[in-house]
C-alpha atoms as a PDB file:
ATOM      1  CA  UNK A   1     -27.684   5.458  17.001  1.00  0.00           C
ATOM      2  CA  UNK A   2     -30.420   6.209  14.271  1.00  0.00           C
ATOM      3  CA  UNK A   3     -29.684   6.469  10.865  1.00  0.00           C
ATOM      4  CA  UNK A   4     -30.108  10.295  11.077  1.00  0.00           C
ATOM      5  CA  UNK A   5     -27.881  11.016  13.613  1.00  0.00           C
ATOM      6  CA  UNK A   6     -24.843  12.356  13.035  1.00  0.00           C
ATOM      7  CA  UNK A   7     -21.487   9.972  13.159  1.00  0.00           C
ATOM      8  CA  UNK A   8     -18.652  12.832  11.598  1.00  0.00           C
ATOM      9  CA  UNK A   9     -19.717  15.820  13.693  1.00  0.00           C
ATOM     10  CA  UNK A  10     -16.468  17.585  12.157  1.00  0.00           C
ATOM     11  CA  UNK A  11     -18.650  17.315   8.467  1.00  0.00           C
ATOM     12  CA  UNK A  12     -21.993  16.901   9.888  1.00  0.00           C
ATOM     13  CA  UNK A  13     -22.075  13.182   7.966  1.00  0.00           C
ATOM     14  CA  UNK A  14     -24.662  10.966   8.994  1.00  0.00           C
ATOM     15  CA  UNK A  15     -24.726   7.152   9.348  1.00  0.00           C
ATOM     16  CA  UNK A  16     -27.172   7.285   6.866  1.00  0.00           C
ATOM     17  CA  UNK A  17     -24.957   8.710   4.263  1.00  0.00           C
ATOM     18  CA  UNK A  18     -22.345   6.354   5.747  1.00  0.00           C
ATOM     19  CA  UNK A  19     -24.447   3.447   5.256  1.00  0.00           C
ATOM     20  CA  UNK A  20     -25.616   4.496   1.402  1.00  0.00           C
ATOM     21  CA  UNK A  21     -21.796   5.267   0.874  1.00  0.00           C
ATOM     22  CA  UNK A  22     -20.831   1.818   1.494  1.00  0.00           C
ATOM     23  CA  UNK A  23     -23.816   0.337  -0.487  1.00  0.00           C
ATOM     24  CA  UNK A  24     -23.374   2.341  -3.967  1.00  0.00           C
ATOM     25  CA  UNK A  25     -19.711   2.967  -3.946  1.00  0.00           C
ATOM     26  CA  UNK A  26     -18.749  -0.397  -2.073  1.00  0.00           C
ATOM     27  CA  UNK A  27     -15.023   0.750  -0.842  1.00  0.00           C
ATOM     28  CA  UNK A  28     -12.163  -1.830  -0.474  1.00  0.00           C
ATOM     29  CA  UNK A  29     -10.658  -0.512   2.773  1.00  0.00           C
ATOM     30  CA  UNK A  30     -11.949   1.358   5.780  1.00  0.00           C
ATOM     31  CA  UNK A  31     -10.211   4.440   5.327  1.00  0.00           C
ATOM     32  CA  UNK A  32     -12.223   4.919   1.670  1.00  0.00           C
ATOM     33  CA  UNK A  33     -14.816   6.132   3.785  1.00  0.00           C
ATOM     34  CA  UNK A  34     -12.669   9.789   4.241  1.00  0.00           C
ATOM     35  CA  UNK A  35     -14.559  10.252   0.201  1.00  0.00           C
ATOM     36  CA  UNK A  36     -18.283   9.982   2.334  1.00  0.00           C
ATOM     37  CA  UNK A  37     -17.813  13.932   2.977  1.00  0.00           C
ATOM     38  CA  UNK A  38     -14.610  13.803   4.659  1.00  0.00           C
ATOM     39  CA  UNK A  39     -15.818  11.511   7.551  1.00  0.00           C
ATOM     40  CA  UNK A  40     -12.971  10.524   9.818  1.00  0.00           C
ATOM     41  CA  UNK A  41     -10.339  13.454   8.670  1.00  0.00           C
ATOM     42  CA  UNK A  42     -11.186  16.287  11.403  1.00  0.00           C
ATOM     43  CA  UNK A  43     -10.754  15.327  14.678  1.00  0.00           C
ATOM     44  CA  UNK A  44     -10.983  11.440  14.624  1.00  0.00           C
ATOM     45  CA  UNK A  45     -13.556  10.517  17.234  1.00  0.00           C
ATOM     46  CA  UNK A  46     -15.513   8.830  14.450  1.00  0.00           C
ATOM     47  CA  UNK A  47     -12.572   6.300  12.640  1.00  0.00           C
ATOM     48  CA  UNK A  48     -13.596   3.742  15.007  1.00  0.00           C
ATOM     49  CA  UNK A  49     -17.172   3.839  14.310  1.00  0.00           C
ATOM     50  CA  UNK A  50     -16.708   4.022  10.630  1.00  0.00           C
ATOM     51  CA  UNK A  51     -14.393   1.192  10.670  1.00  0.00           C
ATOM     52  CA  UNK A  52     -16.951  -0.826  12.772  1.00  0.00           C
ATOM     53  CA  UNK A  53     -19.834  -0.206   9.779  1.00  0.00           C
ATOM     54  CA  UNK A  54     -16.959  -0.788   7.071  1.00  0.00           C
ATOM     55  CA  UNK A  55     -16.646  -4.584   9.018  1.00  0.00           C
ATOM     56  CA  UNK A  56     -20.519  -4.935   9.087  1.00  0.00           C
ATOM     57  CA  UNK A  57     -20.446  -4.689   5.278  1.00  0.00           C
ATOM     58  CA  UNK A  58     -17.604  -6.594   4.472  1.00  0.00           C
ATOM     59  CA  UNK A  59     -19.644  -9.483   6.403  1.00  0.00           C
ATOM     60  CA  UNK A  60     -22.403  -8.850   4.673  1.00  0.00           C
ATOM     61  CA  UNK A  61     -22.401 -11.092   1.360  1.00  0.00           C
ATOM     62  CA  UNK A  62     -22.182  -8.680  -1.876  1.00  0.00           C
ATOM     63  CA  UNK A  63     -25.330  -9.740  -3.159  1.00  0.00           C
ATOM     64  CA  UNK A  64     -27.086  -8.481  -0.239  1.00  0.00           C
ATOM     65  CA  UNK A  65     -25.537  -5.281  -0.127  1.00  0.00           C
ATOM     66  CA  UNK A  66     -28.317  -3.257  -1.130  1.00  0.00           C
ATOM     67  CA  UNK A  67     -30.152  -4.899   2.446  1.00  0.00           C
ATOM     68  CA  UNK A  68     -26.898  -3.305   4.492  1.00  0.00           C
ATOM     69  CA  UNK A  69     -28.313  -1.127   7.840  1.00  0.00           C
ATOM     70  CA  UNK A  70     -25.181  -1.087  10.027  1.00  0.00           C
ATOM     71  CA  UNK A  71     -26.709  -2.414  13.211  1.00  0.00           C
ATOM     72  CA  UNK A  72     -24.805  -0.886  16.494  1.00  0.00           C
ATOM     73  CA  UNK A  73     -23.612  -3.639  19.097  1.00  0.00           C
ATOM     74  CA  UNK A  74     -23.542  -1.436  21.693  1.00  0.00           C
ATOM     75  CA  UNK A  75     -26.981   0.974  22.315  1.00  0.00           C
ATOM     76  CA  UNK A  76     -25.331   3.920  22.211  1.00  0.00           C
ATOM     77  CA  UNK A  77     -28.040   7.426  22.160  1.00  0.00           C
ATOM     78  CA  UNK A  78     -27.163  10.234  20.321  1.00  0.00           C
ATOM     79  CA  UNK A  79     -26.904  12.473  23.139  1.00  0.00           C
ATOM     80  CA  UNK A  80     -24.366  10.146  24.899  1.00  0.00           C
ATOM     81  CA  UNK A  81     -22.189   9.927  21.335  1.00  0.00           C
ATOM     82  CA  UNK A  82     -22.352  13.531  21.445  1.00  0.00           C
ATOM     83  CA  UNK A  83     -20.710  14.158  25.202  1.00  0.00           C
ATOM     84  CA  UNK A  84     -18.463  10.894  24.661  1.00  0.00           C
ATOM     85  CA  UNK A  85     -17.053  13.180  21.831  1.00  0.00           C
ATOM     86  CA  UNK A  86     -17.144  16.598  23.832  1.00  0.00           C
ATOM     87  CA  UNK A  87     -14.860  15.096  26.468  1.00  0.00           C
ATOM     88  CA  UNK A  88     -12.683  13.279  23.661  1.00  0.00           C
ATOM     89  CA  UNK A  89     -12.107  16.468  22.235  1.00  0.00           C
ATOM     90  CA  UNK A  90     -11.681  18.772  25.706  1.00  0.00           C
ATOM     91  CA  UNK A  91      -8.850  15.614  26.746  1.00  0.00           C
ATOM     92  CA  UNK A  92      -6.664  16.930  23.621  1.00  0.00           C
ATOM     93  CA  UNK A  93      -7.016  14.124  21.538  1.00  0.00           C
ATOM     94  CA  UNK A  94      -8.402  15.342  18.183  1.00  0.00           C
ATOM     95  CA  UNK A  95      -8.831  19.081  16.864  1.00  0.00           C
ATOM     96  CA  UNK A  96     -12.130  19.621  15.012  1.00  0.00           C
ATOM     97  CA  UNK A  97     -11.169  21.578  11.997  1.00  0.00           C
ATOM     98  CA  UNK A  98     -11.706  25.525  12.034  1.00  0.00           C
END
């Protein structure tokens, strides 16, 4: 995934934001990432990708935080994100919010 591409479709938040989220505010647990916009608090699909980029920075030494670009391990398209979450959501297990 690009940095523009969305990662919270439910809040439209992109891995850039989520990536400058963890460099200014540097947050102590995964689940501070809910105050980047709400990401991971609608339907879910995302938690595991934002806790993936919350491990990447805790790796990352604190000096070199401002160098943090949350590489992906697997290649993963934007387009293919987007139907892996379409068929997460049509299986009934998250609800986007209204």
């Amino acid at each position: 995934m690009k940095l523009d591409d969305k990662v919270c479709y439910c809040f439209h938040i992109s891995k850039r934001k989520i990536v400058n989220h963890l460099r200014i505010h540097r947050p102590r647990r995964a689940s501070q990432l809910s105050e980047c916009g709400g990401a991971g608090t609608g339907c879910g699909w995302c938690v595991p990708y934002l806790k993936r980029y919350f491990s990447e920075f805790e790796k990352t030494n604190a000096q070199n935080a401002s160098e943090f670009t949350a590489t992906d391990d697997e290649v993963i398209t934007a387009e293919e994100y987007a139907q892996q979450r379409d068929k997460y959501i049509q299986d009934g297990k998250g609800t986007p919010p209204a």
